[in-house]
Protein backbone atom coordinates (compact mmCIF):
# COMPACT_ATOMS: atom_id res chain seq x y z
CA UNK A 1 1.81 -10.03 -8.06
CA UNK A 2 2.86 -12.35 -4.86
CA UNK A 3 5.38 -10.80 -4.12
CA UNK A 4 3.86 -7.69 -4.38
CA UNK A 5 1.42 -8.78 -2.01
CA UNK A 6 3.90 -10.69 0.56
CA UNK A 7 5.97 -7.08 0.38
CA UNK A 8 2.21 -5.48 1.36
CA UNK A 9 1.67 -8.17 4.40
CA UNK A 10 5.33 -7.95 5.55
CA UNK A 11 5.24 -4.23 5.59
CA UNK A 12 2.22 -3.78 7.54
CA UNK A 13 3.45 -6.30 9.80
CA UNK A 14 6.13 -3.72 10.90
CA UNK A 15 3.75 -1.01 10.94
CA UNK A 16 1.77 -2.91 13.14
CA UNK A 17 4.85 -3.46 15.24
CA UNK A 18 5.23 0.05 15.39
CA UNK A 19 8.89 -0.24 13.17
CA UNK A 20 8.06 3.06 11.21
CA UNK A 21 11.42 3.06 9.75
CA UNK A 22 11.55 -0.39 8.08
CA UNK A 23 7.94 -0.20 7.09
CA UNK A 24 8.49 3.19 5.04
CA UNK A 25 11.49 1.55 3.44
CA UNK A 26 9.53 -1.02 2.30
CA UNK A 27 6.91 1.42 0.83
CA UNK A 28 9.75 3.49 -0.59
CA UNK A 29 10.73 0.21 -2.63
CA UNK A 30 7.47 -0.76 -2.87
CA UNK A 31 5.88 2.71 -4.50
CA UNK A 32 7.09 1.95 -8.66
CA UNK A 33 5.78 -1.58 -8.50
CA UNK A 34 2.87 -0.65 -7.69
CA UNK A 35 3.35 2.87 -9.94
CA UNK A 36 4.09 0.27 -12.42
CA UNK A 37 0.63 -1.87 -11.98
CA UNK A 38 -1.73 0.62 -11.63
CA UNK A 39 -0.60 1.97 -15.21
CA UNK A 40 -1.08 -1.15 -16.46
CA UNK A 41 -4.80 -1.23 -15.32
CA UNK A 42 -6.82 -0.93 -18.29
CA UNK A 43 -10.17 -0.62 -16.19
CA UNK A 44 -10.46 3.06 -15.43
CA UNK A 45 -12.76 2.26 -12.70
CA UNK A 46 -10.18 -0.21 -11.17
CA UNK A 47 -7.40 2.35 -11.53
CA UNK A 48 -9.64 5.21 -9.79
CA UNK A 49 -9.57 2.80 -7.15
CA UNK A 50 -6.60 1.77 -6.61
CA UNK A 51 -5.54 5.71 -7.00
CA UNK A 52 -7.64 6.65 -4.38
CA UNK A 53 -6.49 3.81 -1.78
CA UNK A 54 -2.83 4.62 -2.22
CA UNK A 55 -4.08 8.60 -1.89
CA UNK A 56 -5.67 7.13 1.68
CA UNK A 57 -2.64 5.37 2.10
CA UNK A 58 -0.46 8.86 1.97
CA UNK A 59 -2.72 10.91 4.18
CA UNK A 60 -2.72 7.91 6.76
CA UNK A 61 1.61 8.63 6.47
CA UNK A 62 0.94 12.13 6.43
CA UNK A 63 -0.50 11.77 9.96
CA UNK A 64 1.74 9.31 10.88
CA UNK A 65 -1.04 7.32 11.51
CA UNK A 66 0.49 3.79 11.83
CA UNK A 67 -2.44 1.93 12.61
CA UNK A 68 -4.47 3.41 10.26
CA UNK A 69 -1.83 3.11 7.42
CA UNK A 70 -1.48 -0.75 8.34
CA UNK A 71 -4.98 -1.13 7.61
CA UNK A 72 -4.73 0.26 4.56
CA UNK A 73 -2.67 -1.85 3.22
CA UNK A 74 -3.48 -4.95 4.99
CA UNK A 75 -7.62 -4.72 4.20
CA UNK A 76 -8.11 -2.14 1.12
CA UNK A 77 -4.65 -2.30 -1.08
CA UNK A 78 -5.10 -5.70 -1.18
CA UNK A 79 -8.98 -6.34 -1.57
CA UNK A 80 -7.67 -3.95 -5.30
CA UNK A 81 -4.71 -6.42 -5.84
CA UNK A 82 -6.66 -9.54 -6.83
């Protein structure tokens, strides 16, 4: 789970630094880990959750929004990763 999380702060770091390329790379490597854990939720609530903050997370890439998707995964993908 840390390096999950050090893989979340490191990619919104370059998101933040406006390096769109890395940072989607990262997700792209990133996505079946986290695939991975939320299957392994047993807490439907938790899962619904996390579902719908990676959903927010798409639209936010979608837009190519890379503020918005930083935040994302700097404040709400983590606050569901404890």
């Amino acid at each position: 789970m840390e390096e999950i999380r050090a893989e979340i702060e490191r990619i919104a770091k370059l998101l933040y630094q406006e390096k769109k390329d890395d940072a989607y790379a990262g997700i792209s490597s990133l996505v079946p880990e986290l695939v991975a854990y939320t299957g392994g939720i047993e807490d439907t609530e938790k899962q619904q959750k996390l579902t719908e903050v990676l959903g927010n997370a798409l639209g936010a890439m979608e837009e190519e929004d890379l503020t918005l998707l930083a935040d994302i995964l700097q404040y709400d993908l983590m606050d569901e990763l404890v």
